[in-house]
PDB file of N, CA and C in Angstrom:
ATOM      1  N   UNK A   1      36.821 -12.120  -2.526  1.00  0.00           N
ATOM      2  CA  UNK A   1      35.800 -11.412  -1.781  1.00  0.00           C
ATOM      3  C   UNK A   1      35.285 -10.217  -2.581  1.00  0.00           C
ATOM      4  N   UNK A   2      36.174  -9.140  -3.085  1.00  0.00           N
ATOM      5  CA  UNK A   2      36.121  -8.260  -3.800  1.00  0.00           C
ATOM      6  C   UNK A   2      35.106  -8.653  -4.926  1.00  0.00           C
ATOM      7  N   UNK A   3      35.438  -9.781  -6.022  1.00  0.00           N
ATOM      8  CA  UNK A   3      35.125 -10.145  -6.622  1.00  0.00           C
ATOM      9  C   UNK A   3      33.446 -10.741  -6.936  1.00  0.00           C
ATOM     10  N   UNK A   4      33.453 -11.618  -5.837  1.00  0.00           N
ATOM     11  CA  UNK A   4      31.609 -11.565  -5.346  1.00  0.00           C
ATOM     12  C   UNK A   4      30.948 -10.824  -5.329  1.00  0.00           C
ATOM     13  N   UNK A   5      31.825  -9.444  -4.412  1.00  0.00           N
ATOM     14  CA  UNK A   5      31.044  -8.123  -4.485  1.00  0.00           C
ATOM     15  C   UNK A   5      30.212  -8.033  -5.885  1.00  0.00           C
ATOM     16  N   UNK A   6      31.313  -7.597  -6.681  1.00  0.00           N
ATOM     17  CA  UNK A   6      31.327  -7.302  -7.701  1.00  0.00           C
ATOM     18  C   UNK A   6      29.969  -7.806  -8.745  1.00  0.00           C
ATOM     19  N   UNK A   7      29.758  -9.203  -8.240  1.00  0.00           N
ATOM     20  CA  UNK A   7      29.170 -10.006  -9.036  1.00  0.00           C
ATOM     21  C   UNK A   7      27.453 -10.144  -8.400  1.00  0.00           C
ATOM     22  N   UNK A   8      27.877  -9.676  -7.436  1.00  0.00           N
ATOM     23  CA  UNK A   8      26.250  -9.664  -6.444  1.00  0.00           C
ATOM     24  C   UNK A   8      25.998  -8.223  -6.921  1.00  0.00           C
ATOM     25  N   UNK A   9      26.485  -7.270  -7.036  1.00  0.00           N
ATOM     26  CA  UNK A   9      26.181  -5.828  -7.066  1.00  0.00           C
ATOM     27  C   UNK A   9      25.885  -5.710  -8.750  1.00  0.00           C
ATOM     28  N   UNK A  10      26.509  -6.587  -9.391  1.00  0.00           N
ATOM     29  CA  UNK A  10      25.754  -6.787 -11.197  1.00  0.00           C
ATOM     30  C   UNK A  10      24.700  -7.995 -11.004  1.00  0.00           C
ATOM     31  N   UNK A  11      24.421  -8.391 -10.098  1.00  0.00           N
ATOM     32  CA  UNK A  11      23.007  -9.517 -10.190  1.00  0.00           C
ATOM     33  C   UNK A  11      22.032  -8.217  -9.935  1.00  0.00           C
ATOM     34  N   UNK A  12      22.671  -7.357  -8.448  1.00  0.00           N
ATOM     35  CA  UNK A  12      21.681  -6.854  -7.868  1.00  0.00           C
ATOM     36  C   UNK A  12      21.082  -5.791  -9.061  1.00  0.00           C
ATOM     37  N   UNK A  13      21.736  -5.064  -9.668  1.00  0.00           N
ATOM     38  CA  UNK A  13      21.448  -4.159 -10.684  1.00  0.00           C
ATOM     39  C   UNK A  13      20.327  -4.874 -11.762  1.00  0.00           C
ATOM     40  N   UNK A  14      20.687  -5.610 -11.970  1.00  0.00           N
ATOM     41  CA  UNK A  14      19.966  -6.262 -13.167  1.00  0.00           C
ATOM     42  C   UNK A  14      18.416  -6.751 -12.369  1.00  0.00           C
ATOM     43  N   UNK A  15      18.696  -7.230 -11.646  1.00  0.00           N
ATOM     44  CA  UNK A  15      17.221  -7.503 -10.659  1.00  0.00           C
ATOM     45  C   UNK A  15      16.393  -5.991 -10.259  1.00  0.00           C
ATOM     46  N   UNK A  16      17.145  -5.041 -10.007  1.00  0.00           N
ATOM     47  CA  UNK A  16      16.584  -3.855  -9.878  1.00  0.00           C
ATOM     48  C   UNK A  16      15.876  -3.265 -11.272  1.00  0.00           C
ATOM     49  N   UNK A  17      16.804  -3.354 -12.504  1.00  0.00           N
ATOM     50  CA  UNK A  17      16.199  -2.911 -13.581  1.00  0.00           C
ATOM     51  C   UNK A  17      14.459  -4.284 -14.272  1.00  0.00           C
ATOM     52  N   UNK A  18      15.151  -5.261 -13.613  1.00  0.00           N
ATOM     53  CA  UNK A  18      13.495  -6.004 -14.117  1.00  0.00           C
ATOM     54  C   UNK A  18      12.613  -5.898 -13.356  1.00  0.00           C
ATOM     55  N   UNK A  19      12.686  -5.157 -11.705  1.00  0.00           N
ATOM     56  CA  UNK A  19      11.775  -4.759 -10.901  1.00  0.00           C
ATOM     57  C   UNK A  19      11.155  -3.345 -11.353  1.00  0.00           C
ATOM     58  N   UNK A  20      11.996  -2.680 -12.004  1.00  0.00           N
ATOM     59  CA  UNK A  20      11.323  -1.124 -12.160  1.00  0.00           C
ATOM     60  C   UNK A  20      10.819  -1.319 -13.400  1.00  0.00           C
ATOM     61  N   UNK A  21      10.701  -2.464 -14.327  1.00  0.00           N
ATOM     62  CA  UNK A  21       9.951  -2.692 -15.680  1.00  0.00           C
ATOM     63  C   UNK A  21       8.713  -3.292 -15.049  1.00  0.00           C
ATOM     64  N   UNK A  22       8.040  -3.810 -13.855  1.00  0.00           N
ATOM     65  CA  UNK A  22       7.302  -4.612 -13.088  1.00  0.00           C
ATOM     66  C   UNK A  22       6.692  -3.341 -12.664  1.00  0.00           C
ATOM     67  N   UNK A  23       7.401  -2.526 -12.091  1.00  0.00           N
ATOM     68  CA  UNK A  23       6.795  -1.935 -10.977  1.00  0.00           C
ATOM     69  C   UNK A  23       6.324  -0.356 -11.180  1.00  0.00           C
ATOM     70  N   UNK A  24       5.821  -0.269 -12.509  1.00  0.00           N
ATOM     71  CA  UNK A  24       5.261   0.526 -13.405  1.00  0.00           C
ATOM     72  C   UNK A  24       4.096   1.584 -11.968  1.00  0.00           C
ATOM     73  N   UNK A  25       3.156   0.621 -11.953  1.00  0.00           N
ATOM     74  CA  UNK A  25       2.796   1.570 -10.755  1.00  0.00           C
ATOM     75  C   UNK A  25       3.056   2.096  -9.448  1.00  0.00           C
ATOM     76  N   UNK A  26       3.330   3.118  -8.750  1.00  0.00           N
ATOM     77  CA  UNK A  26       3.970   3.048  -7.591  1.00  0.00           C
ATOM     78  C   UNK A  26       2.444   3.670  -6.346  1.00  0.00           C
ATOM     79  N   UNK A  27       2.462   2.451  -5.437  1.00  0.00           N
ATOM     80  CA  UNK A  27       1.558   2.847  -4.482  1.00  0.00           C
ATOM     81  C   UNK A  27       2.220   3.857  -3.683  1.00  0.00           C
ATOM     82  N   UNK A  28       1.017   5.163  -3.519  1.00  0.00           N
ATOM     83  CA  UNK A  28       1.227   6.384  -2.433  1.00  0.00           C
ATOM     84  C   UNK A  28       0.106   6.189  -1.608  1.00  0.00           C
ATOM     85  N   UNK A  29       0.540   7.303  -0.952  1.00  0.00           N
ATOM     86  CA  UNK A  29      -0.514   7.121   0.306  1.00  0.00           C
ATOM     87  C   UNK A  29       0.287   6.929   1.722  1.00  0.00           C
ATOM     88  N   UNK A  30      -0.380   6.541   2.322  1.00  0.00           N
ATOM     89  CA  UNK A  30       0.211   5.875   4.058  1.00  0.00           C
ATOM     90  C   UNK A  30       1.282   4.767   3.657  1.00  0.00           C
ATOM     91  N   UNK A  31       2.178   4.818   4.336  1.00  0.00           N
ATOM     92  CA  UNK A  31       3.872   3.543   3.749  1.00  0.00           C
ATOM     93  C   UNK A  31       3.239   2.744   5.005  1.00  0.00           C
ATOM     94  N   UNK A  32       3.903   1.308   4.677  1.00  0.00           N
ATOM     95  CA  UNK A  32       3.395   0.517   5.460  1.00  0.00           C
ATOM     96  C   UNK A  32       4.609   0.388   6.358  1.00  0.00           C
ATOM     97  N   UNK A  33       4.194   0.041   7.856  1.00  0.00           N
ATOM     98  CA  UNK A  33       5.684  -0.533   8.507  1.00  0.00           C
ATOM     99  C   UNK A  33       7.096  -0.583   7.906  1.00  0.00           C
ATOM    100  N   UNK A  34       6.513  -1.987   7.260  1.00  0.00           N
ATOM    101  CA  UNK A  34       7.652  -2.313   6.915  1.00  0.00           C
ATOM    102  C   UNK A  34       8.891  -0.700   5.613  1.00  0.00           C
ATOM    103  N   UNK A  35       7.971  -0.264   5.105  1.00  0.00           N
ATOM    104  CA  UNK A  35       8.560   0.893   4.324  1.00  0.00           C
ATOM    105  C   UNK A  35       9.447   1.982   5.347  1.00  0.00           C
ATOM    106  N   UNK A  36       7.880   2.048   6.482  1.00  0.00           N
ATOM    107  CA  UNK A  36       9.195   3.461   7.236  1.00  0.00           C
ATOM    108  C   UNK A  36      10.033   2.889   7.946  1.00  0.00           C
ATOM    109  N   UNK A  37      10.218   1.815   8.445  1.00  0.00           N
ATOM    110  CA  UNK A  37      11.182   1.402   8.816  1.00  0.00           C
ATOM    111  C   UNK A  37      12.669   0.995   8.152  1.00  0.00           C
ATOM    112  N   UNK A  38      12.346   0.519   6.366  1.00  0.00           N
ATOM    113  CA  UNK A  38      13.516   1.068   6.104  1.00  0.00           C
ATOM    114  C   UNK A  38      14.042   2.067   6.088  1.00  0.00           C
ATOM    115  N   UNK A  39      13.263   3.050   4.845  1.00  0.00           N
ATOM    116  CA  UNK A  39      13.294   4.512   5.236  1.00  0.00           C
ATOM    117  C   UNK A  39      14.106   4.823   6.409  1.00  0.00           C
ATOM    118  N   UNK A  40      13.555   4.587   7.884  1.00  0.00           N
ATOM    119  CA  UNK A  40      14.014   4.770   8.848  1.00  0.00           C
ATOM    120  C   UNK A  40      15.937   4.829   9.050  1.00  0.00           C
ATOM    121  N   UNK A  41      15.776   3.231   8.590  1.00  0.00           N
ATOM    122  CA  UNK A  41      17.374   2.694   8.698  1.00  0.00           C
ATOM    123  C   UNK A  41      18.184   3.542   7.621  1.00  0.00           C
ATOM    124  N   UNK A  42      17.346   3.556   6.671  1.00  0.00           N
ATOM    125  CA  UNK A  42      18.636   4.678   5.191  1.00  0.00           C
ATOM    126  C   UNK A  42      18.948   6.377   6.019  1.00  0.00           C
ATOM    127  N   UNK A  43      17.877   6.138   6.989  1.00  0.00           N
ATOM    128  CA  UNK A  43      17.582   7.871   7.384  1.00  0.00           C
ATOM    129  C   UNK A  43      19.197   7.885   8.456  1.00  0.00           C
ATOM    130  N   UNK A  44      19.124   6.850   9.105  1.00  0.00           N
ATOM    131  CA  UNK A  44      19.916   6.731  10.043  1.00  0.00           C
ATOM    132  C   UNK A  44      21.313   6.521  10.016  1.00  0.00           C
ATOM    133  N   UNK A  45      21.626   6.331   8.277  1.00  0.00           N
ATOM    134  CA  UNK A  45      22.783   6.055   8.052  1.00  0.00           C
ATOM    135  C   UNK A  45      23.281   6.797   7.383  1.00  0.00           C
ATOM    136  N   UNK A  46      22.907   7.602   5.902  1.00  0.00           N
ATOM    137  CA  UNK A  46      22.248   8.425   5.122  1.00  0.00           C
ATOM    138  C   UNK A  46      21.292   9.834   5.544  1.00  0.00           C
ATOM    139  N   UNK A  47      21.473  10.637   5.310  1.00  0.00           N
ATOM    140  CA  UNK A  47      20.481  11.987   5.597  1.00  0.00           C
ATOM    141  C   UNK A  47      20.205  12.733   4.237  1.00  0.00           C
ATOM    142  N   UNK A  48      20.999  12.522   3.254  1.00  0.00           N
ATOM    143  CA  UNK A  48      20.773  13.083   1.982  1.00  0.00           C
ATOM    144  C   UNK A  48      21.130  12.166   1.206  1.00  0.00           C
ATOM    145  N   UNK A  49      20.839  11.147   0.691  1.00  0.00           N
ATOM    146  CA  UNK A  49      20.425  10.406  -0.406  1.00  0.00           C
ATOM    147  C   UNK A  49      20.918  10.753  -1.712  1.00  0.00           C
ATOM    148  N   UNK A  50      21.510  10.132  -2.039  1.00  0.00           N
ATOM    149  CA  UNK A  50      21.411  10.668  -3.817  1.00  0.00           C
ATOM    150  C   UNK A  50      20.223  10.091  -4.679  1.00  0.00           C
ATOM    151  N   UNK A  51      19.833  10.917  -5.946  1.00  0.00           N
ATOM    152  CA  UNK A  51      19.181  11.131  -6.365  1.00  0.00           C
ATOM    153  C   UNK A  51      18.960   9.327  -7.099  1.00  0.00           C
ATOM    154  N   UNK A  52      20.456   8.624  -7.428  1.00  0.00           N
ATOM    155  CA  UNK A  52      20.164   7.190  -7.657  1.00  0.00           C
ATOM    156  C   UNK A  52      19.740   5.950  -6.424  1.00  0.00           C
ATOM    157  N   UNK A  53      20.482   6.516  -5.418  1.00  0.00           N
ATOM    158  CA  UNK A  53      19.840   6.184  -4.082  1.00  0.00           C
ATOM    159  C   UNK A  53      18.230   6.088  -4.352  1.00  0.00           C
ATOM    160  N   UNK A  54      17.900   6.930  -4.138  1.00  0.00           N
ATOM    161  CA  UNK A  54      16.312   7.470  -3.871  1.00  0.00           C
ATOM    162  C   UNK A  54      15.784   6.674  -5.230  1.00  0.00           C
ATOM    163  N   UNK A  55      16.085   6.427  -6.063  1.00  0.00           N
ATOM    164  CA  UNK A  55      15.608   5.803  -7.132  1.00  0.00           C
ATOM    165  C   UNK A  55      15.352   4.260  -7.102  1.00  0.00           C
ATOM    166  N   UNK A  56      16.768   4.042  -6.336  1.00  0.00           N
ATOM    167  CA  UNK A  56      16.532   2.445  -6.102  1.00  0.00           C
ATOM    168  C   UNK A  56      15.622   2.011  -4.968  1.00  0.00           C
ATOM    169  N   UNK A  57      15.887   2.850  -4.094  1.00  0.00           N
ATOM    170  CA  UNK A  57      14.684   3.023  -2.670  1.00  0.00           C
ATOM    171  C   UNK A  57      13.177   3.052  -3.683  1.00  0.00           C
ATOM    172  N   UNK A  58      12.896   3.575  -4.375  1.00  0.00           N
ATOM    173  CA  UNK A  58      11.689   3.902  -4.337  1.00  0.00           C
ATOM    174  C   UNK A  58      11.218   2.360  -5.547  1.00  0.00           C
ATOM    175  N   UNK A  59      12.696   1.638  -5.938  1.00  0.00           N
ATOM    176  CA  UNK A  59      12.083   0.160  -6.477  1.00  0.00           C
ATOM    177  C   UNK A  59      11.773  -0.873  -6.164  1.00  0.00           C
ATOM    178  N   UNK A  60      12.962  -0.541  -4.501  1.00  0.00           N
ATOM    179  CA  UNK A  60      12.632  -1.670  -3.485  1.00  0.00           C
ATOM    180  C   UNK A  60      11.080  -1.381  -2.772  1.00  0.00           C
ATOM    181  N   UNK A  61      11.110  -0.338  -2.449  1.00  0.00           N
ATOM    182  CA  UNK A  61       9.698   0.107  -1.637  1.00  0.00           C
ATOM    183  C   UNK A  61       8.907   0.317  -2.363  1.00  0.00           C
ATOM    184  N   UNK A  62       8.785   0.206  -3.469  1.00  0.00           N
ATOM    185  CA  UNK A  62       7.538   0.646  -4.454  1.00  0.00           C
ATOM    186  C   UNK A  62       7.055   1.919  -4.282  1.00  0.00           C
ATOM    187  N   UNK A  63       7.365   2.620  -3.771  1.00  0.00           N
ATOM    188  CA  UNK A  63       7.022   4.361  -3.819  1.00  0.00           C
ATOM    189  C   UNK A  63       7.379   4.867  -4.637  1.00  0.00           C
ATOM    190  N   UNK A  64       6.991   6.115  -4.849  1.00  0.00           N
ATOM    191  CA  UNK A  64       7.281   6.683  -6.124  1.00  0.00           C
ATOM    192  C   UNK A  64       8.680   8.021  -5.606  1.00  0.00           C
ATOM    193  N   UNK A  65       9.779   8.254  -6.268  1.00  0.00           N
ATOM    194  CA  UNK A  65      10.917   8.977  -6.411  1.00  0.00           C
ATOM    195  C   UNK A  65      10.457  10.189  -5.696  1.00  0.00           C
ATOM    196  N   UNK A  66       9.398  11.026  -5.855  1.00  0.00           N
ATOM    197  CA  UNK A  66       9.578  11.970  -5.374  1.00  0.00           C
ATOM    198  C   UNK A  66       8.543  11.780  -4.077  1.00  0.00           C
ATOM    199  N   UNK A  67       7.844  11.053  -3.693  1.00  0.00           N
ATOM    200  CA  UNK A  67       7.463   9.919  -2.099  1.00  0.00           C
ATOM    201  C   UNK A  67       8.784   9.969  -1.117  1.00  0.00           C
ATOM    202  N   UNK A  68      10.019   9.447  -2.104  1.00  0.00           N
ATOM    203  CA  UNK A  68      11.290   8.975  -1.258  1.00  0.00           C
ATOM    204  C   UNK A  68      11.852  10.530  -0.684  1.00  0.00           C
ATOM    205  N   UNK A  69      11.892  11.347  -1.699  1.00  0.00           N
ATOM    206  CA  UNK A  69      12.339  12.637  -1.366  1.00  0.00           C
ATOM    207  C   UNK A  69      11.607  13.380  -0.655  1.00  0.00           C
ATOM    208  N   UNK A  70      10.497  13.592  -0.619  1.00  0.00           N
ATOM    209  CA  UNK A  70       9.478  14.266   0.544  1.00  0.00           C
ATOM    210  C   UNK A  70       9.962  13.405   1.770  1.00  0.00           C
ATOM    211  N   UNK A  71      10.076  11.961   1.944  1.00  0.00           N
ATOM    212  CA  UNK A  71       9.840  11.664   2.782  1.00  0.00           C
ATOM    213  C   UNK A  71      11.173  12.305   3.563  1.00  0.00           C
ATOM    214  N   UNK A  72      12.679  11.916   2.917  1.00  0.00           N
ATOM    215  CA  UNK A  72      13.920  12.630   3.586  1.00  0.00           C
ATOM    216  C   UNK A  72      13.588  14.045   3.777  1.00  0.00           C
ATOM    217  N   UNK A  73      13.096  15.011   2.722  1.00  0.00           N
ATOM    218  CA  UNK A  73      12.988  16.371   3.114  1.00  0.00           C
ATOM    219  C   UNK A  73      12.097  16.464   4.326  1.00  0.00           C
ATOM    220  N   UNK A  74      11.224  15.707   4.620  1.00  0.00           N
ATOM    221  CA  UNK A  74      10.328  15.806   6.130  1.00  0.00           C
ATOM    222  C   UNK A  74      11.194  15.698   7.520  1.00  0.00           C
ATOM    223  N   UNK A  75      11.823  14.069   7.347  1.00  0.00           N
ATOM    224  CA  UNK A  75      12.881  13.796   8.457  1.00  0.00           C
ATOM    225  C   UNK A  75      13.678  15.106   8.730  1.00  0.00           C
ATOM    226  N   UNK A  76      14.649  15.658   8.001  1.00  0.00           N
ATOM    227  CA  UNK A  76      15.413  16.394   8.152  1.00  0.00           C
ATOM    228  C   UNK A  76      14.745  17.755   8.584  1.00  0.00           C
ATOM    229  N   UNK A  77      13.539  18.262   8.133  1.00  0.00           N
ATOM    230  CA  UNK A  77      12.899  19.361   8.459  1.00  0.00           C
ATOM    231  C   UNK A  77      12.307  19.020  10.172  1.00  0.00           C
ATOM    232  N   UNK A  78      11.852  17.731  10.165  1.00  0.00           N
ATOM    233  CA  UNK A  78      11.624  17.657  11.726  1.00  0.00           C
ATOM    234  C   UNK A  78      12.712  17.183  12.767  1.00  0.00           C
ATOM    235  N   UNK A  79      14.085  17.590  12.523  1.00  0.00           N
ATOM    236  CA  UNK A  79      14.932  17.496  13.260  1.00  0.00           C
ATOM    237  C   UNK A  79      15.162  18.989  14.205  1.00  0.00           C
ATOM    238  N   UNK A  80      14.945  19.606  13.165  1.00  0.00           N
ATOM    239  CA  UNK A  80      15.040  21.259  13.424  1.00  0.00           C
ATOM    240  C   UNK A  80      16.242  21.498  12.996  1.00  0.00           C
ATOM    241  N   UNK A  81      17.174  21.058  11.989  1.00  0.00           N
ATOM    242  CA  UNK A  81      18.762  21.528  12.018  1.00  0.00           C
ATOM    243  C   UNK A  81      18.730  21.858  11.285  1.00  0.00           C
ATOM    244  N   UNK A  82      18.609  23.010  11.003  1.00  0.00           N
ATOM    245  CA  UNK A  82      18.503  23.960   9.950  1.00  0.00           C
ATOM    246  C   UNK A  82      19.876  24.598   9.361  1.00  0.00           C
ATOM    247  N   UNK A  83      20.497  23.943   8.434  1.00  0.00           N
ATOM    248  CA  UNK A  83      21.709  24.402   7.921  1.00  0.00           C
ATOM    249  C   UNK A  83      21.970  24.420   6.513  1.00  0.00           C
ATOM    250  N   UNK A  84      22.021  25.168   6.232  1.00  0.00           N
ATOM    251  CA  UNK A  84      22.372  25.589   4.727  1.00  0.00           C
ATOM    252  C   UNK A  84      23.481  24.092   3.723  1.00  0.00           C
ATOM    253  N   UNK A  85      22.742  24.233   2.985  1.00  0.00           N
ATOM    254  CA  UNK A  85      23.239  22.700   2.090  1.00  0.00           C
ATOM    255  C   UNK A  85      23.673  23.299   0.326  1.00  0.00           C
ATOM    256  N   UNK A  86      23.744  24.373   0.168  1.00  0.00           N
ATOM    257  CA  UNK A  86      23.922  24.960  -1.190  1.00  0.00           C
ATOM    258  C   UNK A  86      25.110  24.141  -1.867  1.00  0.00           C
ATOM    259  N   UNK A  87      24.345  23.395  -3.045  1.00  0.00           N
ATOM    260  CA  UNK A  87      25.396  22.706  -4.132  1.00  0.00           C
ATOM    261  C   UNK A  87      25.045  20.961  -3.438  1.00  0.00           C
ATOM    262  N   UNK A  88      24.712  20.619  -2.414  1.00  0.00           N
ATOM    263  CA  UNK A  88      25.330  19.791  -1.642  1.00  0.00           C
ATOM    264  C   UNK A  88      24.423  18.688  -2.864  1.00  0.00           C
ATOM    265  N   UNK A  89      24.935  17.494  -2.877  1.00  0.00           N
ATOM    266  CA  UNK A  89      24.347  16.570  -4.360  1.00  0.00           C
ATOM    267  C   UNK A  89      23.526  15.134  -3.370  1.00  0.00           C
ATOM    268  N   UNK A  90      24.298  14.936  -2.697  1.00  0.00           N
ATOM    269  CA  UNK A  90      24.023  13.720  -1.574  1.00  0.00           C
ATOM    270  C   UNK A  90      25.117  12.263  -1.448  1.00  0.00           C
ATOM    271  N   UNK A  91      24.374  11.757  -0.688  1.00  0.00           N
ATOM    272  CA  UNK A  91      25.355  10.596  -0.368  1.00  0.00           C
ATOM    273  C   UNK A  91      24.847   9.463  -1.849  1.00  0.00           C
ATOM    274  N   UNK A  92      25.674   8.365  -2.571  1.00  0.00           N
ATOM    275  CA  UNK A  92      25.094   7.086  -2.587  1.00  0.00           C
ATOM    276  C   UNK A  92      25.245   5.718  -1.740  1.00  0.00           C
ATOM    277  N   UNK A  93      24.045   4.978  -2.258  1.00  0.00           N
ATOM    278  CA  UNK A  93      24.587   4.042  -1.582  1.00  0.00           C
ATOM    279  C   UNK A  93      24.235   2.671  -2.308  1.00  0.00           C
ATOM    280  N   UNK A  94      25.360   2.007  -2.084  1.00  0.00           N
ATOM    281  CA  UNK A  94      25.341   1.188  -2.837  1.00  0.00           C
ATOM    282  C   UNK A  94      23.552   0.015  -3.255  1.00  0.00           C
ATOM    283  N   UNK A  95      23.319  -0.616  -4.062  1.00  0.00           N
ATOM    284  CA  UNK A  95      22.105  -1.653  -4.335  1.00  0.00           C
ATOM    285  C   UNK A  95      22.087  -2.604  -3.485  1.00  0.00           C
ATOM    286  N   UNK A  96      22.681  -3.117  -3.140  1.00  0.00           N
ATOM    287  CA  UNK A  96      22.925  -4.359  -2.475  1.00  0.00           C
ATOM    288  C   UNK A  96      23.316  -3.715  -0.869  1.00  0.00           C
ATOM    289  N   UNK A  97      23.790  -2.866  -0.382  1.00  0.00           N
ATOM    290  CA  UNK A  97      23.502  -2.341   0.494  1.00  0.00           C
ATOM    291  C   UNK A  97      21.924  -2.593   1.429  1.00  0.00           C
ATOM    292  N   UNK A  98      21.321  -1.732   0.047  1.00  0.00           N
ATOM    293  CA  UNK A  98      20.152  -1.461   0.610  1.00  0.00           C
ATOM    294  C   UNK A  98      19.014  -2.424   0.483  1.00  0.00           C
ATOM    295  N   UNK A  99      19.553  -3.338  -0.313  1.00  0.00           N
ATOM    296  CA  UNK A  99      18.800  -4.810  -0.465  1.00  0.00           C
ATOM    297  C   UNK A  99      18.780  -5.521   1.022  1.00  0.00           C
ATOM    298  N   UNK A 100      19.883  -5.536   1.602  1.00  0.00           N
ATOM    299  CA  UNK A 100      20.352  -5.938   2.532  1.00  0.00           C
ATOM    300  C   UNK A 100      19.605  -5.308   3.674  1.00  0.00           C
ATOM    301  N   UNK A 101      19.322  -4.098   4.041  1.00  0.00           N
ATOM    302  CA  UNK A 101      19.172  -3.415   4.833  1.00  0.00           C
ATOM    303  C   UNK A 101      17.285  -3.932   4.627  1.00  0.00           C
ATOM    304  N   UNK A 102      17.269  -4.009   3.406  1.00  0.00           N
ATOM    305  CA  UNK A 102      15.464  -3.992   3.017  1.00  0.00           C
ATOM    306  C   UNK A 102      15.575  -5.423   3.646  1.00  0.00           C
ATOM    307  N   UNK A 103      16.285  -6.585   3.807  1.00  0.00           N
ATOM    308  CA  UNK A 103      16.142  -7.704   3.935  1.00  0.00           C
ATOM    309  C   UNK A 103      16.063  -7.552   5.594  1.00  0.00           C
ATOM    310  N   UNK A 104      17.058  -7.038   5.904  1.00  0.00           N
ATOM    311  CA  UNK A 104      17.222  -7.107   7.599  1.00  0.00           C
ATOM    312  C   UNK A 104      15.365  -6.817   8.100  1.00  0.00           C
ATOM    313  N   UNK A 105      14.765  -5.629   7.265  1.00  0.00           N
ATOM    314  CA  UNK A 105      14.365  -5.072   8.027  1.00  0.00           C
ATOM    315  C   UNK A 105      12.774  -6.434   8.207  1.00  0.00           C
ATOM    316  N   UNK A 106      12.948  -7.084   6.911  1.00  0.00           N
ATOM    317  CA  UNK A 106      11.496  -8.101   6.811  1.00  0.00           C
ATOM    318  C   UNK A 106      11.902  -9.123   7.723  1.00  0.00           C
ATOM    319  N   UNK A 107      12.886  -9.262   8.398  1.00  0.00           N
ATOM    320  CA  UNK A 107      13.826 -10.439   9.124  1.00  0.00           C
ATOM    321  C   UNK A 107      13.093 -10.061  10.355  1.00  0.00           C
ATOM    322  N   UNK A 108      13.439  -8.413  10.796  1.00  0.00           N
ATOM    323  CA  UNK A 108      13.031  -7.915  11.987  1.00  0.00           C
ATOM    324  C   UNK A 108      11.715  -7.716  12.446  1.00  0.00           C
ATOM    325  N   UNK A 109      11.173  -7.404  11.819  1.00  0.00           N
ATOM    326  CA  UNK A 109       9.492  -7.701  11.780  1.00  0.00           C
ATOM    327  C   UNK A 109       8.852  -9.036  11.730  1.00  0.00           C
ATOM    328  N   UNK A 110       9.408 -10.092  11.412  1.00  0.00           N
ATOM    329  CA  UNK A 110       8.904 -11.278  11.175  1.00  0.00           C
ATOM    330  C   UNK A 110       8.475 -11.756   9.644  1.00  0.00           C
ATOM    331  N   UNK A 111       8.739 -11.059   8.830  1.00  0.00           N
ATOM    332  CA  UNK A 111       8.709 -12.053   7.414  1.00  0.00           C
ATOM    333  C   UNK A 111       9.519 -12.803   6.834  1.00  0.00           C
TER     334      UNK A 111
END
């Protein structure tokens, strides 16, 4: 079991690095559904992101890195919980995680 992991999470990597050689341009602007709704789900599980997090988010979603980070710095600013985070680096999360989560979410919508 371990082992699959292992082997899906080095497919998933390698599929991520030939998507971000692809995905040279990153559309901004208005995110479509399907985007804030992952977003949504990483928000819900996740609140601070790490910086490789947010990197792979922004290969699956095609947004651009600092898109992904405005978008968490917004969520969290419109919560109102205003608490001091000094040093704090963030969570990761795993590729395949969030492949998964990106998959659920085209499942849930109907694609």
């Amino acid at each position: 079991m371990i082992g699959n992991f292992m082997e899906d999470e080095k497919r998933l990597e390698a599929a991520l690095g030939l998507l971000k050689l692809k995905n040279r341009t990153k559309s901004e602007g208005k995110k479509s559904p399907y985007q804030n709704l992952v977003l949504r789900r990483i928000y819900n599980i996740i609140k601070y992101p790490s910086q490789q997090t947010q990197k792979d988010l922004s290969i699956f979603l095609n947004l651009g890195e600092k898109s992904i980070k405005l978008w968490f710095q917004n969520e969290r600013q419109s919560e109102n919980k205003s608490t001091l985070r000094n040093g704090f680096v963030g969570f990761e999360m795993s590729p395949l995680i969030l492949y998964r989560i990106c998959k659920k979410v085209l499942k849930d919508i109907g694609y």
